[in-house]
C-alpha atoms as a PDB file:
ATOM      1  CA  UNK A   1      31.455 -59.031  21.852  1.00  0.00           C
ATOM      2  CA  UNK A   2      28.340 -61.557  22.267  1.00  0.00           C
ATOM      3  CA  UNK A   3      26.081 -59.272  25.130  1.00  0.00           C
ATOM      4  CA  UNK A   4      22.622 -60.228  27.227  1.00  0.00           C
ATOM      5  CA  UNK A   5      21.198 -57.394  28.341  1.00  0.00           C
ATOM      6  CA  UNK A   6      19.231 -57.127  31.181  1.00  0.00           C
ATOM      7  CA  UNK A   7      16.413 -54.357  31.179  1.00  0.00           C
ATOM      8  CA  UNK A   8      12.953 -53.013  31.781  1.00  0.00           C
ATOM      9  CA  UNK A   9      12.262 -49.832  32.143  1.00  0.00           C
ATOM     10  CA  UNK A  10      12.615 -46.245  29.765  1.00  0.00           C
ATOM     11  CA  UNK A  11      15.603 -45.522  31.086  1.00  0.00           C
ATOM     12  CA  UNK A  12      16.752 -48.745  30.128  1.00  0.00           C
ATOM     13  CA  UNK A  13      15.984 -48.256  25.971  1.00  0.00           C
ATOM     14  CA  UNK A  14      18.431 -45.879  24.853  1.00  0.00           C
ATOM     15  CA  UNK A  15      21.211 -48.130  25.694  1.00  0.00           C
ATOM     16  CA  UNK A  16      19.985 -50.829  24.475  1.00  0.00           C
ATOM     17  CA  UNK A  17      19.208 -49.440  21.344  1.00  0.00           C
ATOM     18  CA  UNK A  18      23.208 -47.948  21.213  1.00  0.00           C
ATOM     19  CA  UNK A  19      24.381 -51.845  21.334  1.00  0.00           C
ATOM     20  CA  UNK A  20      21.846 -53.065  18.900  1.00  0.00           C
ATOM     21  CA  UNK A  21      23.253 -50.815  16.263  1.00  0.00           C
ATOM     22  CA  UNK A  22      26.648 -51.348  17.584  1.00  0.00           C
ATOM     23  CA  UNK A  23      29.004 -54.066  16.033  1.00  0.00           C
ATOM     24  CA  UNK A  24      28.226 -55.832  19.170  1.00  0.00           C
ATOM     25  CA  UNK A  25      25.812 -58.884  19.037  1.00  0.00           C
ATOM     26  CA  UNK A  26      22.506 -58.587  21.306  1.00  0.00           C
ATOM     27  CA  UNK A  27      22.495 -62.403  21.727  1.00  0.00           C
ATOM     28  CA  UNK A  28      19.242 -62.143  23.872  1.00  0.00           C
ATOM     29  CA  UNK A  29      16.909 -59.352  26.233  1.00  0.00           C
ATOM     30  CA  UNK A  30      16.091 -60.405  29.880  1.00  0.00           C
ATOM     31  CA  UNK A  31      13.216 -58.357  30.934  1.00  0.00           C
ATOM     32  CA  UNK A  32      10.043 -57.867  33.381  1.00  0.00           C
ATOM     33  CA  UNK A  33       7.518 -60.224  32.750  1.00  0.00           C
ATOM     34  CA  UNK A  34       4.408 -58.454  30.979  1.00  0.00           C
ATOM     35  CA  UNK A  35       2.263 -56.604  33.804  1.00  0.00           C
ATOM     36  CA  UNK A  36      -1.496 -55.209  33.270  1.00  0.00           C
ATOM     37  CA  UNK A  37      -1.829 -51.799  33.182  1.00  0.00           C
ATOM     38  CA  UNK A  38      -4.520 -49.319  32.862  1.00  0.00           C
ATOM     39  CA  UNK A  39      -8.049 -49.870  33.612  1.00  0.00           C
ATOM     40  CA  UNK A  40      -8.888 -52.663  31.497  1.00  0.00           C
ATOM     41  CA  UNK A  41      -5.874 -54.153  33.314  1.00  0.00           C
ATOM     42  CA  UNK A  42      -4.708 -55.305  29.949  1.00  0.00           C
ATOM     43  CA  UNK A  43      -1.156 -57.110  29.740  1.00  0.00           C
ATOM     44  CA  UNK A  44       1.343 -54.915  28.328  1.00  0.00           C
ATOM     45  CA  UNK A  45       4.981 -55.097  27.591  1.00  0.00           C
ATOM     46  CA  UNK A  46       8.200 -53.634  29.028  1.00  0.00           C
ATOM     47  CA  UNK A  47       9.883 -50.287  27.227  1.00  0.00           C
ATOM     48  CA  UNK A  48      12.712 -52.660  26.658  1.00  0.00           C
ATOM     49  CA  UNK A  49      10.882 -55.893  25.067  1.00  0.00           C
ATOM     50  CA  UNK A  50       8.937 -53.333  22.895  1.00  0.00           C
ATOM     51  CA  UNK A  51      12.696 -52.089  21.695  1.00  0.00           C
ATOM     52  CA  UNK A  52      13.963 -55.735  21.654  1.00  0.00           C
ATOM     53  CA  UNK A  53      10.987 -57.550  19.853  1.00  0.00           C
ATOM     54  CA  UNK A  54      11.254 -54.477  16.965  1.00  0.00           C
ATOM     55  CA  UNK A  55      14.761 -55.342  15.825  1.00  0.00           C
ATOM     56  CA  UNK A  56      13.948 -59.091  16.423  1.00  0.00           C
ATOM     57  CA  UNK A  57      16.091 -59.809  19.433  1.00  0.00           C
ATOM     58  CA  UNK A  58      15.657 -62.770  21.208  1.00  0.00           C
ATOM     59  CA  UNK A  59      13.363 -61.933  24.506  1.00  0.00           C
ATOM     60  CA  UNK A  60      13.290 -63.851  28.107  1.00  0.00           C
ATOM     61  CA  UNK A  61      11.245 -62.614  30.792  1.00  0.00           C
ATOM     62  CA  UNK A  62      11.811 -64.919  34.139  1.00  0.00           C
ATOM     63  CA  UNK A  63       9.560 -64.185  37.042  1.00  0.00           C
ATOM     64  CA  UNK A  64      12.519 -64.947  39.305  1.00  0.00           C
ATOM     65  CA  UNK A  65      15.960 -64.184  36.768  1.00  0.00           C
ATOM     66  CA  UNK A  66      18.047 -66.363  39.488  1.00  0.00           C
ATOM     67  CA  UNK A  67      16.449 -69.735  39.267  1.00  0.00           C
ATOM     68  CA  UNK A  68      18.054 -73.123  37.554  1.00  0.00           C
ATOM     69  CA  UNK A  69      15.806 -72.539  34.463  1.00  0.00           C
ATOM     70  CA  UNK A  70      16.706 -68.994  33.765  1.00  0.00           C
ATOM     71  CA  UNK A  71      20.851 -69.944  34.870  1.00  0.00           C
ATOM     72  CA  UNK A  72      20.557 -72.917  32.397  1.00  0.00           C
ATOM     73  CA  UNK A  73      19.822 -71.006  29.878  1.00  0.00           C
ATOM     74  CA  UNK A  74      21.895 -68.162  30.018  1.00  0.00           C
ATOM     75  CA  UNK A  75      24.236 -70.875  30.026  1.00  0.00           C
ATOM     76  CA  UNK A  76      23.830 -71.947  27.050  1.00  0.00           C
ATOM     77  CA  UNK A  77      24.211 -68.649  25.684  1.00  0.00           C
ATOM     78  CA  UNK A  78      27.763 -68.400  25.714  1.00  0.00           C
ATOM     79  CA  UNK A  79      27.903 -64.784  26.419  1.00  0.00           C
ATOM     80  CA  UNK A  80      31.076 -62.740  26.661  1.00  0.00           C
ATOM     81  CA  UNK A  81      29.524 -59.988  28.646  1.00  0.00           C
ATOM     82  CA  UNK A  82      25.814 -59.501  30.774  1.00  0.00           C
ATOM     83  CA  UNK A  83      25.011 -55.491  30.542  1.00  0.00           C
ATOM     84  CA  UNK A  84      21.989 -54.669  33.208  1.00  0.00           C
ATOM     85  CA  UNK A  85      20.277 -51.499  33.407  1.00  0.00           C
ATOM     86  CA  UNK A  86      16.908 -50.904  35.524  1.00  0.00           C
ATOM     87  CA  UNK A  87      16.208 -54.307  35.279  1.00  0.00           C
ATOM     88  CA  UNK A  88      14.025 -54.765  38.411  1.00  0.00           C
ATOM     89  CA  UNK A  89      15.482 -57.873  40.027  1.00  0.00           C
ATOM     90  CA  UNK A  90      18.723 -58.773  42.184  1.00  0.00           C
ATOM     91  CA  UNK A  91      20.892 -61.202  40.768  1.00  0.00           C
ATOM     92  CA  UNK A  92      22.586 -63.719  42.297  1.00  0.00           C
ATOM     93  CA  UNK A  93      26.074 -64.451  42.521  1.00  0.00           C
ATOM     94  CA  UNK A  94      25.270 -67.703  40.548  1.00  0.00           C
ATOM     95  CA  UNK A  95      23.927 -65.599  37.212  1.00  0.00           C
ATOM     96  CA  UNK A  96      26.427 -63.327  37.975  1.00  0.00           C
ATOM     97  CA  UNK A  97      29.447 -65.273  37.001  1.00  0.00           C
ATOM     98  CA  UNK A  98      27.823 -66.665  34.124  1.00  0.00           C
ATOM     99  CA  UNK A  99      29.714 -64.822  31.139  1.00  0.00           C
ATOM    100  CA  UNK A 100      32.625 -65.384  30.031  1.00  0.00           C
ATOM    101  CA  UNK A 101      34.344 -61.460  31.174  1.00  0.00           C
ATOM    102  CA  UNK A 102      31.947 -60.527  33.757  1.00  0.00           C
ATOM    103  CA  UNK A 103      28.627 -58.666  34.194  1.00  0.00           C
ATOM    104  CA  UNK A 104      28.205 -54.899  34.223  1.00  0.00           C
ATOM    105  CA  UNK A 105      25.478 -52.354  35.576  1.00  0.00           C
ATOM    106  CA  UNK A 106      24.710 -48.941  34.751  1.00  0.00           C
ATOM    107  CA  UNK A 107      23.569 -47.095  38.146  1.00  0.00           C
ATOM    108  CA  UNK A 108      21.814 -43.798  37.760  1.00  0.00           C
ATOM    109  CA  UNK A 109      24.411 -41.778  40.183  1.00  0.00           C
ATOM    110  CA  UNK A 110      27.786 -41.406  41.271  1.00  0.00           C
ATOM    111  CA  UNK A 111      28.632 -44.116  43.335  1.00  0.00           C
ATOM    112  CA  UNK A 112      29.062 -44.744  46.354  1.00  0.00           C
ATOM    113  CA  UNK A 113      26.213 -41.739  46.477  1.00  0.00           C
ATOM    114  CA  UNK A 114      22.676 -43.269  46.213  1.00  0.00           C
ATOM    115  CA  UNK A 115      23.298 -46.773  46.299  1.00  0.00           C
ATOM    116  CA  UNK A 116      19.895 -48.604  45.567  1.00  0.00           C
ATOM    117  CA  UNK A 117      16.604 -48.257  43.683  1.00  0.00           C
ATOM    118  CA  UNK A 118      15.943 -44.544  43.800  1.00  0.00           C
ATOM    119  CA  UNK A 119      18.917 -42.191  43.097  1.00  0.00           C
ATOM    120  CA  UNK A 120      17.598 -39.662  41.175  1.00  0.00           C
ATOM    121  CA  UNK A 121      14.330 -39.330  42.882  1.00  0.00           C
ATOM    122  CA  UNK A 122      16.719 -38.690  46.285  1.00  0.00           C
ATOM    123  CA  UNK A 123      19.323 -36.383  44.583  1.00  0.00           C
ATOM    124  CA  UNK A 124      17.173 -34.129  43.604  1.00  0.00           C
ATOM    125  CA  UNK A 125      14.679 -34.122  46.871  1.00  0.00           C
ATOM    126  CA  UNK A 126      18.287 -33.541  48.953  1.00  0.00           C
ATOM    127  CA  UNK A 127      19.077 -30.883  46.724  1.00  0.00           C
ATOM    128  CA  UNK A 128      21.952 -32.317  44.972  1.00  0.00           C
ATOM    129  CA  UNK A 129      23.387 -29.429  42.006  1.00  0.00           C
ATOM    130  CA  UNK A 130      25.218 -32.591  40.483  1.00  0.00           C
ATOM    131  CA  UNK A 131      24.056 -36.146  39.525  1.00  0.00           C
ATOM    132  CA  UNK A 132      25.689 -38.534  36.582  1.00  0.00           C
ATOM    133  CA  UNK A 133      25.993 -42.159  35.711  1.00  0.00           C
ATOM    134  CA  UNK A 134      28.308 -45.170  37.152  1.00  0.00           C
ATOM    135  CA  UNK A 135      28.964 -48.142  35.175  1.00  0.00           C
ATOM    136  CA  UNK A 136      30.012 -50.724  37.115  1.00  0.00           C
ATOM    137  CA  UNK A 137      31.662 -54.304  37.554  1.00  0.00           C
ATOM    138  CA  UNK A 138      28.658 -56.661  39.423  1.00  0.00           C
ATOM    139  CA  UNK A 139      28.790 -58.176  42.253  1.00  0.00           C
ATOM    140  CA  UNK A 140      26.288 -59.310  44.284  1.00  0.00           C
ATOM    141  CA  UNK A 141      25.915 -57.094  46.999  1.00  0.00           C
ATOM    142  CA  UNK A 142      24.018 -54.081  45.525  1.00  0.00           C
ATOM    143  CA  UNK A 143      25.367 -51.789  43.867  1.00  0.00           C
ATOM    144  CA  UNK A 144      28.522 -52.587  45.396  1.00  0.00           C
ATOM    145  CA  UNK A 145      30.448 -53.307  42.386  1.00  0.00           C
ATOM    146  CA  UNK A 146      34.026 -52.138  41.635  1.00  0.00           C
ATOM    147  CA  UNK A 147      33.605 -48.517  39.029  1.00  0.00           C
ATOM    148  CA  UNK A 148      34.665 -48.456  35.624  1.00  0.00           C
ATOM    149  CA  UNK A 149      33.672 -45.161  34.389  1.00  0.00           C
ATOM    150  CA  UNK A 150      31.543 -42.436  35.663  1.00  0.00           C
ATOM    151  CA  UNK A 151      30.073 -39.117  33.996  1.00  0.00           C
ATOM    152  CA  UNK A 152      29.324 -36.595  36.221  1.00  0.00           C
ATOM    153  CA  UNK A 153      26.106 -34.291  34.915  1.00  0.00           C
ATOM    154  CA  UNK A 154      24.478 -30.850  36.568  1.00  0.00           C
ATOM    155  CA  UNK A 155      20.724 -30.956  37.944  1.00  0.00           C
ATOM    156  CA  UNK A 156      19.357 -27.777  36.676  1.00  0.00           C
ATOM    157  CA  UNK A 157      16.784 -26.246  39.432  1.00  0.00           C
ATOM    158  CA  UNK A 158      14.189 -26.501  37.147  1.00  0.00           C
ATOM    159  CA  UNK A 159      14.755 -30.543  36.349  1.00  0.00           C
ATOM    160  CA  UNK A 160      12.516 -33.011  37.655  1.00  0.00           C
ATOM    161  CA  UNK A 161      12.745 -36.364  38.459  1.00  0.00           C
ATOM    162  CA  UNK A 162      11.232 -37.284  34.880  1.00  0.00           C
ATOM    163  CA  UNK A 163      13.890 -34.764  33.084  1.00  0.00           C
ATOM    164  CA  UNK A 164      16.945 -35.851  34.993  1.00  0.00           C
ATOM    165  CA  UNK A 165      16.304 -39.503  34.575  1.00  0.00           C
ATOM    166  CA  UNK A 166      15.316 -38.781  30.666  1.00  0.00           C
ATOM    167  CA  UNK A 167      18.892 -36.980  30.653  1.00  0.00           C
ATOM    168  CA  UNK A 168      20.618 -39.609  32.288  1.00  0.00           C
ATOM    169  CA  UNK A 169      19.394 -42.672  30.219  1.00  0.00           C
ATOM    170  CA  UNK A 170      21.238 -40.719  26.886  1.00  0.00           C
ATOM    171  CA  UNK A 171      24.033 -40.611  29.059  1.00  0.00           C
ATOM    172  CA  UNK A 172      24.222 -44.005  29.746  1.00  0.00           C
ATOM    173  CA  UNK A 173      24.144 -45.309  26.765  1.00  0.00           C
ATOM    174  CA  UNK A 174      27.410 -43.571  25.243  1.00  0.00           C
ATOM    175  CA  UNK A 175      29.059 -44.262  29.261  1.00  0.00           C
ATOM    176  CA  UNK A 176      28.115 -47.759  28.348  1.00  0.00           C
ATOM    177  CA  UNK A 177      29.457 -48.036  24.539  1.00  0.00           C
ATOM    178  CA  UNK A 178      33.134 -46.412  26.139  1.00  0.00           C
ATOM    179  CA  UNK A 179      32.824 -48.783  28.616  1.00  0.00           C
ATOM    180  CA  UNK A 180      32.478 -51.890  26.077  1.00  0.00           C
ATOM    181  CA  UNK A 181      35.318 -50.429  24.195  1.00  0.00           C
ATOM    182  CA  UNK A 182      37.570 -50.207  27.538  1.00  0.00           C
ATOM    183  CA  UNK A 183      36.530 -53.827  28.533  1.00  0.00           C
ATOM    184  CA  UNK A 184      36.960 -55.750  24.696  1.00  0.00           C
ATOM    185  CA  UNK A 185      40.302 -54.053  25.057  1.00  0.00           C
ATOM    186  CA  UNK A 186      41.544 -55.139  28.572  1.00  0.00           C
ATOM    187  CA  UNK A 187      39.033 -57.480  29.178  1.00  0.00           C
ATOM    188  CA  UNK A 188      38.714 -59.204  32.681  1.00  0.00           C
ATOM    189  CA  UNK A 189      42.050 -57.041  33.574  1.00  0.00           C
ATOM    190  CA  UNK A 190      40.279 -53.524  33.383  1.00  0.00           C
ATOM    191  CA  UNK A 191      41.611 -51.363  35.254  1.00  0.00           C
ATOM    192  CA  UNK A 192      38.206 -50.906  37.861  1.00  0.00           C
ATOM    193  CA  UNK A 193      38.165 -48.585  41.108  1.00  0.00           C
ATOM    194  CA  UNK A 194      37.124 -49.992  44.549  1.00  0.00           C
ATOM    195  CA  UNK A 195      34.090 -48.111  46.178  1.00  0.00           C
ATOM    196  CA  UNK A 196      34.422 -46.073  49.434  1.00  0.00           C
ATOM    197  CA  UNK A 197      31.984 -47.613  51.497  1.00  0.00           C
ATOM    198  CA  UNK A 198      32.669 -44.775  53.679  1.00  0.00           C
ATOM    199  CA  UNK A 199      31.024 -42.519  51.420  1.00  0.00           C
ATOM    200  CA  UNK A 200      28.689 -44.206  50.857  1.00  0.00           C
ATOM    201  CA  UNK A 201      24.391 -43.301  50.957  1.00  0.00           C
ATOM    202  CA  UNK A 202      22.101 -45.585  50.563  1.00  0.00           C
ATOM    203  CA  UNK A 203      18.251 -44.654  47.621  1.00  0.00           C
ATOM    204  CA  UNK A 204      16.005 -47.256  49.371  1.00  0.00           C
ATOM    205  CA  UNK A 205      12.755 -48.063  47.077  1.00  0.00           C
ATOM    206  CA  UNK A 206       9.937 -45.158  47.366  1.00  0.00           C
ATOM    207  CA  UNK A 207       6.881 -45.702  49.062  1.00  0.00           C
ATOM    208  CA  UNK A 208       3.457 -44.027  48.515  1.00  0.00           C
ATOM    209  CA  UNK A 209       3.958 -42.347  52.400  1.00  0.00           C
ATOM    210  CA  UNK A 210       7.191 -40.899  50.990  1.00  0.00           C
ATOM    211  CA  UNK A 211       5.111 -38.222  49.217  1.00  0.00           C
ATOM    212  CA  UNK A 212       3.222 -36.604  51.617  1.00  0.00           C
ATOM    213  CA  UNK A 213       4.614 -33.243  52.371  1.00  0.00           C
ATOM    214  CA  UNK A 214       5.024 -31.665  56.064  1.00  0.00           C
ATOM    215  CA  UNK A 215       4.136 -28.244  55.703  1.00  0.00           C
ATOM    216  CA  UNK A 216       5.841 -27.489  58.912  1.00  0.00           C
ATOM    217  CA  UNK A 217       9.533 -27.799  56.634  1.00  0.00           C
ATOM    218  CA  UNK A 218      11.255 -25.088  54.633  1.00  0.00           C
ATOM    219  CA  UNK A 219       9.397 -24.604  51.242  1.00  0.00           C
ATOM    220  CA  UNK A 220      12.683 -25.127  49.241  1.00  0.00           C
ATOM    221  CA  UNK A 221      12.678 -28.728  50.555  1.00  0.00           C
ATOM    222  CA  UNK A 222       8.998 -28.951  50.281  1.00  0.00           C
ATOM    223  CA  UNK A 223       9.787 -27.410  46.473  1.00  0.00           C
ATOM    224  CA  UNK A 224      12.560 -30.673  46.250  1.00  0.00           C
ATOM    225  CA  UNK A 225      10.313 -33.104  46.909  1.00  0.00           C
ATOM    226  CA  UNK A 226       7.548 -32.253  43.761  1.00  0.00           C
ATOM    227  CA  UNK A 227      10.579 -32.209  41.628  1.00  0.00           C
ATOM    228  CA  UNK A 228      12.106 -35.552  42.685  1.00  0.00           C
ATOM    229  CA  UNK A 229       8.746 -37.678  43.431  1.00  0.00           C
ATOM    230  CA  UNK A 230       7.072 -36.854  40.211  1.00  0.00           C
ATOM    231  CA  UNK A 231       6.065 -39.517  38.106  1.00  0.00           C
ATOM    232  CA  UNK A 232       5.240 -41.390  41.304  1.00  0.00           C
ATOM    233  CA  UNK A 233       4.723 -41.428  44.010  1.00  0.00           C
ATOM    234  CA  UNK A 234       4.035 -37.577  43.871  1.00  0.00           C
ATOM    235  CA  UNK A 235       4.093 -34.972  47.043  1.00  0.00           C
ATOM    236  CA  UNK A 236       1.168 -34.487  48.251  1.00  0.00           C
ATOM    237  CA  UNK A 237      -1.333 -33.167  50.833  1.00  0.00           C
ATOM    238  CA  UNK A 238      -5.306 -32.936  51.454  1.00  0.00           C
ATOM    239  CA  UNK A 239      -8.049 -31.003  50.421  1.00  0.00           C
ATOM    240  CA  UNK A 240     -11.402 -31.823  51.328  1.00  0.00           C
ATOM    241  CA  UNK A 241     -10.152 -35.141  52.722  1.00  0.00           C
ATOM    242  CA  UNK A 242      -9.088 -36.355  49.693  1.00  0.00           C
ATOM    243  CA  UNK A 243      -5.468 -36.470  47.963  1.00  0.00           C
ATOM    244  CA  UNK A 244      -4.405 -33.295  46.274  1.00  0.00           C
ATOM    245  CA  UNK A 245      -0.778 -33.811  44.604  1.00  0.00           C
ATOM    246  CA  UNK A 246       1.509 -30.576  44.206  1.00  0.00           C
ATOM    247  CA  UNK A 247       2.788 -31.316  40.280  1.00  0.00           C
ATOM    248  CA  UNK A 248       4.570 -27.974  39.768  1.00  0.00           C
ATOM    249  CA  UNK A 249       5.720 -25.342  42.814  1.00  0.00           C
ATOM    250  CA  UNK A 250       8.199 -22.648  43.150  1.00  0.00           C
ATOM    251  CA  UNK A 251       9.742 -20.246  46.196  1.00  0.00           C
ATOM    252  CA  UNK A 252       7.126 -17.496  46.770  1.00  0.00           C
ATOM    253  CA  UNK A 253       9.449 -16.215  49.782  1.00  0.00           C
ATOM    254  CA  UNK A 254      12.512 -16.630  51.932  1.00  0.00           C
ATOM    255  CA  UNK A 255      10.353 -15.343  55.133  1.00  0.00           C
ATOM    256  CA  UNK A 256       7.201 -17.004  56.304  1.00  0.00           C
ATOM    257  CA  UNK A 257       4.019 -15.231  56.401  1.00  0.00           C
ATOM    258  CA  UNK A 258       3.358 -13.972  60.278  1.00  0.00           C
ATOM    259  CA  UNK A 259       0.572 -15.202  61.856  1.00  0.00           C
ATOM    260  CA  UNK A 260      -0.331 -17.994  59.449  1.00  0.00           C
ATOM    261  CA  UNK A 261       0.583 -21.573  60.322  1.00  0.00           C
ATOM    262  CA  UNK A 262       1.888 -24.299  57.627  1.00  0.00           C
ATOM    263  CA  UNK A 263       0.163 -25.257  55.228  1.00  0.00           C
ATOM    264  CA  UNK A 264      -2.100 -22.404  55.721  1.00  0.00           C
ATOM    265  CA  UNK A 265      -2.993 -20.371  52.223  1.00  0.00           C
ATOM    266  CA  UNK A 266      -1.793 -16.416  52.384  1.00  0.00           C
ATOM    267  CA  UNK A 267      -2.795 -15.469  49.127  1.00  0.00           C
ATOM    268  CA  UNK A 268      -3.671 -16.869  45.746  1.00  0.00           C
ATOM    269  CA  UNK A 269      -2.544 -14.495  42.776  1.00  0.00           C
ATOM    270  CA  UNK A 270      -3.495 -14.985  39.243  1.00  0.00           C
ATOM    271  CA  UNK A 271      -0.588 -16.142  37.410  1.00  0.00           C
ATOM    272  CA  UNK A 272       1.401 -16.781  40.268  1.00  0.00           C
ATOM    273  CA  UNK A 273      -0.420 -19.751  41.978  1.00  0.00           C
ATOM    274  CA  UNK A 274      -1.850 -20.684  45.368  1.00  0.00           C
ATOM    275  CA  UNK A 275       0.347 -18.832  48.169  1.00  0.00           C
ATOM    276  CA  UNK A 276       0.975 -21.443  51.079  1.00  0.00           C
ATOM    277  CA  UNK A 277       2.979 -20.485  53.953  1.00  0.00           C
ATOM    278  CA  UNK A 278       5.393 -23.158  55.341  1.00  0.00           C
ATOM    279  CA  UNK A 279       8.046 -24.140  58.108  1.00  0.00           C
ATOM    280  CA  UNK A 280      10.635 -21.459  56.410  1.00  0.00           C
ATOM    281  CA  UNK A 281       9.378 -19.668  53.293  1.00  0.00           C
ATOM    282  CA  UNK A 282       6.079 -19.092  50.958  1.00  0.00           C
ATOM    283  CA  UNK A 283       5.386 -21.880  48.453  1.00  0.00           C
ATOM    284  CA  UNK A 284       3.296 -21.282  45.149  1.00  0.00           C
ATOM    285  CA  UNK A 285       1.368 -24.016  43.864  1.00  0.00           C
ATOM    286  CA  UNK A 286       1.395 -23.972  40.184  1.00  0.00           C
ATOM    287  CA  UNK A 287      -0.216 -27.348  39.083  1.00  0.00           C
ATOM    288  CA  UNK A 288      -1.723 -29.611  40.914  1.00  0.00           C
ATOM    289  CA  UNK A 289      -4.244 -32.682  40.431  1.00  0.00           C
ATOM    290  CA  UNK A 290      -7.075 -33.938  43.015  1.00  0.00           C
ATOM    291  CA  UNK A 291      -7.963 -37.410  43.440  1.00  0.00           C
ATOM    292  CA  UNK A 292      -9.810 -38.496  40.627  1.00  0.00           C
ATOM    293  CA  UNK A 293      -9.544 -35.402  38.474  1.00  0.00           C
ATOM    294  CA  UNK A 294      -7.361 -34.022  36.024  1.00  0.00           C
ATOM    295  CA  UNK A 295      -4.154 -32.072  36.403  1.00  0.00           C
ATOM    296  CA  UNK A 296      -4.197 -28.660  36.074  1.00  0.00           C
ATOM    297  CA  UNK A 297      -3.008 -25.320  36.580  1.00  0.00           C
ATOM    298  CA  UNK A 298      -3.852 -23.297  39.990  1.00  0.00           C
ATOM    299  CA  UNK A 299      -5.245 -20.639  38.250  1.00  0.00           C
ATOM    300  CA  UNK A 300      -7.967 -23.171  37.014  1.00  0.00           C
ATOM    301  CA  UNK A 301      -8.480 -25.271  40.362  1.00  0.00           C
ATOM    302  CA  UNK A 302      -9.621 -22.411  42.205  1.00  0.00           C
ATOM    303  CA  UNK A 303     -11.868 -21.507  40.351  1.00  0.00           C
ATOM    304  CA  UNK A 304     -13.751 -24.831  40.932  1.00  0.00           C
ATOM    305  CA  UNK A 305     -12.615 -24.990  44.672  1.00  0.00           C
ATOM    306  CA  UNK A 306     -12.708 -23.443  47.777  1.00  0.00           C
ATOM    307  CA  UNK A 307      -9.579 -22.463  47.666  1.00  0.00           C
ATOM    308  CA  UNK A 308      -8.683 -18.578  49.466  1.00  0.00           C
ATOM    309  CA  UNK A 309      -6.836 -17.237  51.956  1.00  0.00           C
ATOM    310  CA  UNK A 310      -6.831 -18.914  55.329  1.00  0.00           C
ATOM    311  CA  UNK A 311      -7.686 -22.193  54.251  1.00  0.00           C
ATOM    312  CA  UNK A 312      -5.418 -25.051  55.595  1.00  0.00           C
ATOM    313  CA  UNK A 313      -4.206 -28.145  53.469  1.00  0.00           C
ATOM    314  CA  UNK A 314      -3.768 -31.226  55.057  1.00  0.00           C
ATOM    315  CA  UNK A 315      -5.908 -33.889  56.992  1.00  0.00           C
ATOM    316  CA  UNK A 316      -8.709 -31.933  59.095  1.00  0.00           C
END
């Protein structure tokens, strides 16, 4: 079949690497526009356009993928199937309809669970033991779309944010090559399975306030949300008025320490981390990283900070 794919991000690559060296032809990449990064703010390419521009596949990058231009061209294409994977934009109904079977999405949960632009960072801060990969028949309300396959996968309590979505991308891409196979068999007569809206939760776009943690909750949630925020935006409290982000924590307690309020530190043990009493439960801080600074491990931040037993994080 004659595919566009439609990508940005890591997560994005391994699948489009599968179809590359699939008998299916790559006709053309749609991707981010080139952002500046770093602090010489120097333009740098998507994960994807880096993968497409290697094999010498064709490369678009629209600021807005819905306009005439971009719909002209895709046009003109002539594709049999659009594939889209954490491209970044909302398509409209318009580009949508453009090839000649339909367009497809691969959505990093099981729909209808975590609709939207942050499933795996919400899975794992609510807990979730299982996760897995939906792909999808587009349409254009998000994430809407009638399911083709899914591939259910187990969060390990150690995963992260960065290891489930890492696990999920391989997924995806062999989801997406059965799916192919399915659709060039049955084409536009697939058989495709209406979403529960029902059952359905919504993974609305992270913000930066998203990370700051309330000491007065239970320190497994607190624990949750250093796993699922991490690369960004990261949990986080304060030290010394500035922003100290939690990298690495684990359960120091089921019972909180009497007498000590949240946030307040009960102990800091070699090895172990910084003790912090909480709503429900003792927290250790393993890694960390303060404004500015480095990350690094507890063990080492206290021994450059103030950092004992009855201090208090947050805002003073």
């Amino acid at each position: 079949m004659k595919i566009v794919f439609f990508g940005t991000s890591e997560f994005a690559v391994p699948s489009l690497v599968s179809l590359i060296g699939s008998k299916h032809k790559v006709l053309a990449v749609v991707t981010q526009p080139d952002k500046k990064k770093g602090r010489a703010l120097k333009l740098s390419p998507s994960p994807v356009k880096v993968v497409a521009a290697s094999h010498g596949v064709p490369v678009y990058q629209p600021v807005n993928a819905s306009d005439a231009v971009t719909i002209e061209y895709l046009k003109s294409i002539g594709a049999d199937l659009f594939v889209v994977i954490s491209f970044g934009q909302i398509l409209s109904k318009g580009v949508l309809a453009i090839p000649k079977i339909f367009s497809i999405n691969i959505h990093g949960s099981l729909l209808p669970k975590y609709r939207g632009a942050s499933p795996t960072n919400r899975a794992i801060i609510s807990g979730d033991s299982v996760t897995g990969i939906t792909v999808m028949k587009m349409s254009e309300k998000l994430d809407e779309g009638g399911i083709i396959l899914k591939k259910e996968m187990p969060i390990d309590p150690e995963d992260t944010n960065i290891t489930i979505n890492e696990k999920l991308s391989d997924i995806g891409s062999l989801v997406l090559m059965e799916a192919i196979c399915k659709i060039e068999k049955d084409g536009a007569s697939i058989a495709i399975s209406e979403q529960d809206p029902a059952s359905a939760t919504y993974a609305s776009k992270l913000t930066k306030s998203d990370g700051l943690i309330d000491w007065k909750g239970p320190a497994p949630d607190i624990r949750n949300k250093v796993r699922g925020l991490l690369p960004w935006p990261g949990a986080y409290t304060y030290y010394g008025g500035k922003t100290l982000k939690i990298l690495a924590a684990d359960i120091a307690s089921d019972a909180s320490a009497g007498g000590a309020i949240p946030g307040e530190v009960v102990d800091v043990m070699k090895g172990t981390g910084i003790i912090v009493n909480t709503g429900r439960g003792l927290l250790a801080i393993r890694y960390l990283q303060l404004e500015g600074k480095k990350d690094m491990s507890a063990d080492s931040f206290v021994l450059g900070h103030k950092v004992t037993k009855g201090y208090k994080f947050g805002k003073i």
